[in-house]
C-alpha atoms as a PDB file:
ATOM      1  CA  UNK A   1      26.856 -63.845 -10.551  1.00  0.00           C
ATOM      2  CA  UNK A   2      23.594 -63.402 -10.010  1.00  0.00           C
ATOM      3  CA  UNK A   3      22.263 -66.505 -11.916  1.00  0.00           C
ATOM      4  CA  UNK A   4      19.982 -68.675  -8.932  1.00  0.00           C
ATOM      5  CA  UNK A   5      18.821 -72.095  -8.909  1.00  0.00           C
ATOM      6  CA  UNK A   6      16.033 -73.279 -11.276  1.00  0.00           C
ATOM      7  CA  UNK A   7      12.654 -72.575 -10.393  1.00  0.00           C
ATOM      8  CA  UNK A   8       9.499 -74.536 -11.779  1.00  0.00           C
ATOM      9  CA  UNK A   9       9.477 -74.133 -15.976  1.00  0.00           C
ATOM     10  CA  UNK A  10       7.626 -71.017 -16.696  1.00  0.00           C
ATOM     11  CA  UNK A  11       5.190 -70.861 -19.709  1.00  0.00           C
ATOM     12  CA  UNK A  12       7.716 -70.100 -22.207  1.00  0.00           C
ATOM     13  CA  UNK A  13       9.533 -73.198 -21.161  1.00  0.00           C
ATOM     14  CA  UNK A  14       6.401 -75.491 -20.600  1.00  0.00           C
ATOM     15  CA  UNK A  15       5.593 -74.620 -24.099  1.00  0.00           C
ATOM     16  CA  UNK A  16       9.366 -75.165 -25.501  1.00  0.00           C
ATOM     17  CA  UNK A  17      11.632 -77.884 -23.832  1.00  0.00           C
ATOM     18  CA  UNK A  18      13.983 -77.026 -26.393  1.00  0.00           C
ATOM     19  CA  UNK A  19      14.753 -73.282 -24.662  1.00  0.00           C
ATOM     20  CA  UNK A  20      18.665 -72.536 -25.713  1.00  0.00           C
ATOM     21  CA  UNK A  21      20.309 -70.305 -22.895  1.00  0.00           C
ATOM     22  CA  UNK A  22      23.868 -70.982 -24.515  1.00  0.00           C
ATOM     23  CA  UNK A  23      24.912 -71.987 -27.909  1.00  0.00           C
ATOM     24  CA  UNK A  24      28.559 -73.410 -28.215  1.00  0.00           C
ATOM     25  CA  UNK A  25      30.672 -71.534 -30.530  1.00  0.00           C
ATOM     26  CA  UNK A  26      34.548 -72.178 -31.275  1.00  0.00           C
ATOM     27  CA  UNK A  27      36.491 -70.871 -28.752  1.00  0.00           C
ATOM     28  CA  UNK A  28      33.641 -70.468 -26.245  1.00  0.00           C
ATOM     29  CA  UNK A  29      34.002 -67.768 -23.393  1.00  0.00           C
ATOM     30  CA  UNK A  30      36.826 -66.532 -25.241  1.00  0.00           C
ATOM     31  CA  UNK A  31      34.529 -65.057 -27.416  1.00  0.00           C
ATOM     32  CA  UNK A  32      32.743 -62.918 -25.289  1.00  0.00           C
ATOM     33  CA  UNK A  33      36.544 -61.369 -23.614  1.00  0.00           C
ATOM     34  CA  UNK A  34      37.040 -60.525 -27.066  1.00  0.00           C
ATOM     35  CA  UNK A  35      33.973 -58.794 -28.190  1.00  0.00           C
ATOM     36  CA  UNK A  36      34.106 -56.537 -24.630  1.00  0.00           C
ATOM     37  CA  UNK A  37      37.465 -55.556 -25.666  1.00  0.00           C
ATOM     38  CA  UNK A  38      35.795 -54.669 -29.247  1.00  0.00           C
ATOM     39  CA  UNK A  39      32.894 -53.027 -28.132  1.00  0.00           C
ATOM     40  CA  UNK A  40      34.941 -50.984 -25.534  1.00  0.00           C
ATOM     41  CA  UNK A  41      37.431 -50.336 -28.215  1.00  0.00           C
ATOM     42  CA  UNK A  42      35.047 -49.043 -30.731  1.00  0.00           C
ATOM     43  CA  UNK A  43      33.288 -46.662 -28.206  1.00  0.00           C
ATOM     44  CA  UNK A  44      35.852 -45.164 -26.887  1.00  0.00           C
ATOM     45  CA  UNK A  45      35.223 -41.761 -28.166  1.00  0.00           C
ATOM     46  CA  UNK A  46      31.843 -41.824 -26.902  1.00  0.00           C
ATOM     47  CA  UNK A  47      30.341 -39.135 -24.605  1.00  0.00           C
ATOM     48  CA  UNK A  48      28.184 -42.281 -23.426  1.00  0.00           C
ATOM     49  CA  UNK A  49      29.767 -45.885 -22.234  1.00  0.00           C
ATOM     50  CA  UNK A  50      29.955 -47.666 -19.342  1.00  0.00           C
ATOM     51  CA  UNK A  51      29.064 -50.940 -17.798  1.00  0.00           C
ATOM     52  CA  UNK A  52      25.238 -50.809 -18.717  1.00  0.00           C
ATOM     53  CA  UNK A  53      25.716 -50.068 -22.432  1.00  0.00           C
ATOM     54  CA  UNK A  54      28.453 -52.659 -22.525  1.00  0.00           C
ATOM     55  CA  UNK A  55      25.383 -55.427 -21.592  1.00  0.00           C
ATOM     56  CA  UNK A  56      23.628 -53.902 -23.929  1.00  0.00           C
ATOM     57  CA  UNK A  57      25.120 -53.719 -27.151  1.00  0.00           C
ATOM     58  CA  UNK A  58      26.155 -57.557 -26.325  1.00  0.00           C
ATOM     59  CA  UNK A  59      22.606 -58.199 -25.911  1.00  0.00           C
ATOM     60  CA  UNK A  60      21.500 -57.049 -29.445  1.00  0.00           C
ATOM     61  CA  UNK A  61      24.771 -57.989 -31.030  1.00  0.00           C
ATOM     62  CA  UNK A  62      23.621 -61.377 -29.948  1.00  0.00           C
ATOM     63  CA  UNK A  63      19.801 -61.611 -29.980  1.00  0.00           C
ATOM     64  CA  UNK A  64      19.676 -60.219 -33.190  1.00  0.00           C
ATOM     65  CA  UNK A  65      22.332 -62.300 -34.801  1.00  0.00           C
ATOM     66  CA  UNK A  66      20.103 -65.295 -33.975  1.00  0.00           C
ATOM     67  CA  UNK A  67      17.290 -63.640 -34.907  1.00  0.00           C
ATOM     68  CA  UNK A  68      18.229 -62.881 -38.470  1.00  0.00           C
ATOM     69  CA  UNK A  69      20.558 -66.132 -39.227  1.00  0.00           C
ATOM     70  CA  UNK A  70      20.154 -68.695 -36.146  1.00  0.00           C
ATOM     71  CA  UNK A  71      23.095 -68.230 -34.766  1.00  0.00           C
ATOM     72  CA  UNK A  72      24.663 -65.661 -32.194  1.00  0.00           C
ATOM     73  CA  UNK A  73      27.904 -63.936 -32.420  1.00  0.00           C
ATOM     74  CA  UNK A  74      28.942 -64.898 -28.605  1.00  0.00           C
ATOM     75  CA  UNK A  75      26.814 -67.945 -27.508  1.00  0.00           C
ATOM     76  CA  UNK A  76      27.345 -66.821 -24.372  1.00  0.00           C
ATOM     77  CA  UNK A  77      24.146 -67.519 -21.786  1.00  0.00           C
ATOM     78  CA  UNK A  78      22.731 -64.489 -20.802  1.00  0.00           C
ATOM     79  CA  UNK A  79      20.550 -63.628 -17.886  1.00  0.00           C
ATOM     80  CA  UNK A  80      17.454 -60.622 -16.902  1.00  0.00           C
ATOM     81  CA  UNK A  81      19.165 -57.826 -14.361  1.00  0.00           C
ATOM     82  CA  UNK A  82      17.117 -55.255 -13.315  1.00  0.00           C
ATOM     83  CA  UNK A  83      18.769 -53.041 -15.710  1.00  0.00           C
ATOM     84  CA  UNK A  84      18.487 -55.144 -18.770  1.00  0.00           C
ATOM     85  CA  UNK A  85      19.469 -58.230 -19.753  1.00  0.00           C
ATOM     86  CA  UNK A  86      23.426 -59.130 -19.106  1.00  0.00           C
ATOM     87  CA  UNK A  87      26.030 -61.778 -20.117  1.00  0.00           C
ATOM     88  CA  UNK A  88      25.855 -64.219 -16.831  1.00  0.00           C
ATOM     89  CA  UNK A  89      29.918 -64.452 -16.998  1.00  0.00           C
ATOM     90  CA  UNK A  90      30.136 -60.737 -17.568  1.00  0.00           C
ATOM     91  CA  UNK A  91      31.131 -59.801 -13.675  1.00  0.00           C
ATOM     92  CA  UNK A  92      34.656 -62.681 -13.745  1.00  0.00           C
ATOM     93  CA  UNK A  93      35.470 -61.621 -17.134  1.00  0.00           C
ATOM     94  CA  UNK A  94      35.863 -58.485 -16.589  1.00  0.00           C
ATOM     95  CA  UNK A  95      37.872 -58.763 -12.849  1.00  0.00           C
ATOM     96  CA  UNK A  96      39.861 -61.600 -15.896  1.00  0.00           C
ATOM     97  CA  UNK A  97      40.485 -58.497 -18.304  1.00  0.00           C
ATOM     98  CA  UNK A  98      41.125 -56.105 -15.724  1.00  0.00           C
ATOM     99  CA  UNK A  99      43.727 -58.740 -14.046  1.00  0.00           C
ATOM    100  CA  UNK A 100      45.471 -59.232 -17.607  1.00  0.00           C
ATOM    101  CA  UNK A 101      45.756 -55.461 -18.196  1.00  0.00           C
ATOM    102  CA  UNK A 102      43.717 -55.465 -20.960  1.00  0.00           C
ATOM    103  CA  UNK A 103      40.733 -53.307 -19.308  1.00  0.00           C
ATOM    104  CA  UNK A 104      40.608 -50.673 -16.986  1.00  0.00           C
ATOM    105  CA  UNK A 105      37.857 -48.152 -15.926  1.00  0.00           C
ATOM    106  CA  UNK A 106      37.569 -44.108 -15.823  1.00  0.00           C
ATOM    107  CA  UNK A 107      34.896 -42.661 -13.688  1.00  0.00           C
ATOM    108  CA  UNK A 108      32.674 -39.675 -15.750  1.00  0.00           C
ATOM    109  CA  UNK A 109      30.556 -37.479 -13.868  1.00  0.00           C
ATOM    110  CA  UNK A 110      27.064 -36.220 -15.838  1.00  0.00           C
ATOM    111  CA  UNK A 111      24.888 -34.071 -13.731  1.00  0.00           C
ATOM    112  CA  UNK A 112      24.388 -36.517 -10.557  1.00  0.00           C
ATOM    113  CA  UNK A 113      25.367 -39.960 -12.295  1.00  0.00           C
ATOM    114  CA  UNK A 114      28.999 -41.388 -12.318  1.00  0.00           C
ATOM    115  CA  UNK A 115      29.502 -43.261 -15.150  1.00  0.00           C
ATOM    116  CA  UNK A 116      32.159 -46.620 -14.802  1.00  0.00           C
ATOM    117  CA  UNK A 117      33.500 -46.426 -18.205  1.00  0.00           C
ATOM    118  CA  UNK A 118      35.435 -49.593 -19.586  1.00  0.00           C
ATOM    119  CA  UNK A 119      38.473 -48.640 -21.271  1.00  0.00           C
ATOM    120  CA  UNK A 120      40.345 -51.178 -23.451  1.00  0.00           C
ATOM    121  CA  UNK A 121      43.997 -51.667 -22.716  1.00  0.00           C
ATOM    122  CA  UNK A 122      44.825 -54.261 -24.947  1.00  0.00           C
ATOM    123  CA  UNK A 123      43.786 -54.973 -28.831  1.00  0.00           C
ATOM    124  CA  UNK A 124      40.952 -57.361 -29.494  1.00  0.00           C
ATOM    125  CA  UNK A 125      41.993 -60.920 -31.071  1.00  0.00           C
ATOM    126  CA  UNK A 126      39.085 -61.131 -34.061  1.00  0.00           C
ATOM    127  CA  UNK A 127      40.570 -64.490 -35.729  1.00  0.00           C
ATOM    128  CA  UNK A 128      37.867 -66.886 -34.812  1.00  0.00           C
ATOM    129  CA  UNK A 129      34.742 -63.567 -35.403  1.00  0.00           C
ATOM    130  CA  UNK A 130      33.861 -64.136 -38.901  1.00  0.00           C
ATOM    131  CA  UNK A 131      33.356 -60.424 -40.807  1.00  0.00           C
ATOM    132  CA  UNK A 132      28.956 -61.083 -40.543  1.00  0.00           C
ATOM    133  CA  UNK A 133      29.645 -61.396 -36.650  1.00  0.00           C
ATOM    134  CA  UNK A 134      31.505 -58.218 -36.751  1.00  0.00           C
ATOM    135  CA  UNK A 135      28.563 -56.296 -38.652  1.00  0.00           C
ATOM    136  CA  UNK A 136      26.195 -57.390 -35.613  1.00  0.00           C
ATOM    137  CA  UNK A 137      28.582 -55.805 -33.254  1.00  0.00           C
ATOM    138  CA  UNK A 138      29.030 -52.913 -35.714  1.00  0.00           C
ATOM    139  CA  UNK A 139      25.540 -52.173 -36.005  1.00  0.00           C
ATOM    140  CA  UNK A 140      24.702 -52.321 -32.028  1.00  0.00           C
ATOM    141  CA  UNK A 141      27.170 -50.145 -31.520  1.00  0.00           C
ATOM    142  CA  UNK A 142      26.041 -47.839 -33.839  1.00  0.00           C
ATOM    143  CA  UNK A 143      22.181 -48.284 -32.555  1.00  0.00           C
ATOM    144  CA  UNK A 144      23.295 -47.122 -28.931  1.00  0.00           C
ATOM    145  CA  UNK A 145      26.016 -44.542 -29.510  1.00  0.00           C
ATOM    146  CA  UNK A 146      23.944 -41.539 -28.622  1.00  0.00           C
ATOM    147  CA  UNK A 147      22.072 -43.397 -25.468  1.00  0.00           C
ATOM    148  CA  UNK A 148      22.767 -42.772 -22.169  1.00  0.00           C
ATOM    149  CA  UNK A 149      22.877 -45.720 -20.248  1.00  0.00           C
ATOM    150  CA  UNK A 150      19.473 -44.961 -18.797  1.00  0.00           C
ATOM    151  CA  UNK A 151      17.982 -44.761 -21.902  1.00  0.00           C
ATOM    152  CA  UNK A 152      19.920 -48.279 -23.626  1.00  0.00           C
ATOM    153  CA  UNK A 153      18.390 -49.745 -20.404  1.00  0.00           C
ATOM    154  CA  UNK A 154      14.861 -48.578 -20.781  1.00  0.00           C
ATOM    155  CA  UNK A 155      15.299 -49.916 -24.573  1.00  0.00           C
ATOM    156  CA  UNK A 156      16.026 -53.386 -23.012  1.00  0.00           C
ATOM    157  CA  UNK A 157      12.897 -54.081 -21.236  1.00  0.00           C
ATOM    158  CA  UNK A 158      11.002 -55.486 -24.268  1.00  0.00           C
ATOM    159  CA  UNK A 159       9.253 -58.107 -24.164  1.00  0.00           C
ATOM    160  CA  UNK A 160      11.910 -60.859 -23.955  1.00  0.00           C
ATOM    161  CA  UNK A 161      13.233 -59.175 -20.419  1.00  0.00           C
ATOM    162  CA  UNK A 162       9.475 -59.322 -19.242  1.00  0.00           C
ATOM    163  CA  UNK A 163       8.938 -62.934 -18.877  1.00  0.00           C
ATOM    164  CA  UNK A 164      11.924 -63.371 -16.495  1.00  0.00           C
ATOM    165  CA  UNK A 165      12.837 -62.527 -13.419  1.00  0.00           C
ATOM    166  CA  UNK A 166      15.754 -60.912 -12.232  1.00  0.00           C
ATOM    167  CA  UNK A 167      18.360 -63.734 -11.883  1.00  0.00           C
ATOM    168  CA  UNK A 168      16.485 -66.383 -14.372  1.00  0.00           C
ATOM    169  CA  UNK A 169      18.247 -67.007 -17.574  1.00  0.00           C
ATOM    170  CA  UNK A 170      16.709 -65.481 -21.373  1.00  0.00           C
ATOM    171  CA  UNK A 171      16.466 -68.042 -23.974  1.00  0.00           C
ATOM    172  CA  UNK A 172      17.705 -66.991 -27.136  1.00  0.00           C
ATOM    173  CA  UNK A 173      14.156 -68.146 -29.039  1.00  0.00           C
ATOM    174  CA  UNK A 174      12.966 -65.023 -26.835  1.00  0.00           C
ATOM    175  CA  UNK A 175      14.428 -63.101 -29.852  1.00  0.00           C
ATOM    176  CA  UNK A 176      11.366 -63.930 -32.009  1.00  0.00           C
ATOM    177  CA  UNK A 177       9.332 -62.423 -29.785  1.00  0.00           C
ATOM    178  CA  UNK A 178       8.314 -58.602 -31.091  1.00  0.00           C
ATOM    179  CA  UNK A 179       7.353 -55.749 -29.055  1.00  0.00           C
ATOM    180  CA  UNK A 180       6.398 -54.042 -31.644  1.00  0.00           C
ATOM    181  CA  UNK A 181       2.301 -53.228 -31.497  1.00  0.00           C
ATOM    182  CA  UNK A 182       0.246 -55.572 -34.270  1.00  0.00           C
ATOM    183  CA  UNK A 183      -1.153 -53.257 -36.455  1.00  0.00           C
ATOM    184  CA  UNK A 184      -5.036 -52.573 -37.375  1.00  0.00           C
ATOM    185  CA  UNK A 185      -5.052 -54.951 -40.089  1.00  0.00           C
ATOM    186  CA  UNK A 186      -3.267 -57.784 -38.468  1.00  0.00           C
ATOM    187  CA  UNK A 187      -5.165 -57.174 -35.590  1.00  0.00           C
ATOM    188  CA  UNK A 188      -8.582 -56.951 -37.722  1.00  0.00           C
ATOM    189  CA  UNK A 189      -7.420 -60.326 -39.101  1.00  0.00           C
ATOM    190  CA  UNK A 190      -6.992 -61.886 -36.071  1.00  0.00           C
ATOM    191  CA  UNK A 191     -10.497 -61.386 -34.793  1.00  0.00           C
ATOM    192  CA  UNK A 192     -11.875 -62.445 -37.946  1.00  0.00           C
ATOM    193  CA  UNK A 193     -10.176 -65.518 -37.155  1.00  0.00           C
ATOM    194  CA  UNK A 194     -11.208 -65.757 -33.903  1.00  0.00           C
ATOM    195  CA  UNK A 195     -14.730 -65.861 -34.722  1.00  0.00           C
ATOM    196  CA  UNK A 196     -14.908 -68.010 -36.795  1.00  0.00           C
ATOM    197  CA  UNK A 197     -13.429 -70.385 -34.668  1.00  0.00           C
ATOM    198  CA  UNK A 198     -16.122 -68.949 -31.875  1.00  0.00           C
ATOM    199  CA  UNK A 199     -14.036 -67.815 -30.046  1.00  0.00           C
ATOM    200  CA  UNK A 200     -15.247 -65.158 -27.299  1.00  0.00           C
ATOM    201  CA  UNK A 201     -13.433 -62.875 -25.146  1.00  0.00           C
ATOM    202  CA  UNK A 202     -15.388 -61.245 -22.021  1.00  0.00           C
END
């Protein structure tokens, strides 16, 4: 685990004391055990999927959920790694699945990169996943199933992996925040605004 002691609030925080790194959900870190075993399930036929796309297609599965409806499909507190942003518990759950028999890895070779695949062993339990938290799972999976894992992690540095550092936890209200450029109008808008409030930039 990677996860280090609290530093001093950054701005985000400063700005929101109400930052949620982990939203309780029935059955807790069960929840995440069961939607690795999904995911890895579900891309097994892959010519893609290992380790990094795993964290990955949690991450959207996740951010996006509370995005759209205010509530994620894991809870689970995630973290910024330099390779994108990962489930802190994601390192003793898998030894935990691994240990159970329930996951086990295959090593692919593509050009000079050796892909750890995770291959599940064991059937996911889905009781307590209502059929809306499968469609977020679905529909990551689908957005990354032609990525390498290079590419699903240069996807992941958006904005809401850019105002951590490696080791510091990623609120979920970082999932409002778009990296997606304002456009001419908006940004048109926003200057009129800006003077008339007289406001001046140098």
């Amino acid at each position: 685990m990677i996860l280090r002691d609290r530093e001093p609030m950054t701005s985000f925080e400063k700005y929101d004391q109400r930052a949620l790194y982990k939203i309780d959900l029935p059955e807790g870190q069960r929840r995440l055990k069961e939607a690795i075993l999904y995911v890895a399930e579900r891309c097994a036929s892959f010519r893609y999927f290992g380790l990094i796309k795993l964290n990955k297609t949690l991450w959207r599965a996740d951010f996006r959920s509370f995005y759209e409806r205010g509530q994620p499909v894991t809870g689970r507190q995630y973290q910024r790694l330099e390779k994108g942003p990962a489930p802190v518990e994601m390192p003793p759950l898998l030894r935990e699945l691994g240990s159970e028999g329930h996951l086990e890895y295959v090593s692919q070779k593509y050009g000079l990169v050796v892909e750890r695949r995770p291959v599940a062993k064991g059937r996911p339990v889905l009781n307590f996943f209502s059929q809306e938290d499968l469609d977020y799972l679905d529909e990551s999976i689908a957005h990354y199933e032609h990525m390498t894992g290079s590419e699903s992690s240069d996807e992941s540095h958006g904005i809401a992996w850019k105002i951590r550092k490696d080791g510091e936890p990623i609120p979920y209200q970082a999932a409002y925040f778009s990296d997606k450029p304002l456009s001419k109008d908006k940004l048109s808008e926003l200057s009129e605004q800006g003077r008339a409030q007289g406001w001046n930039s140098k």
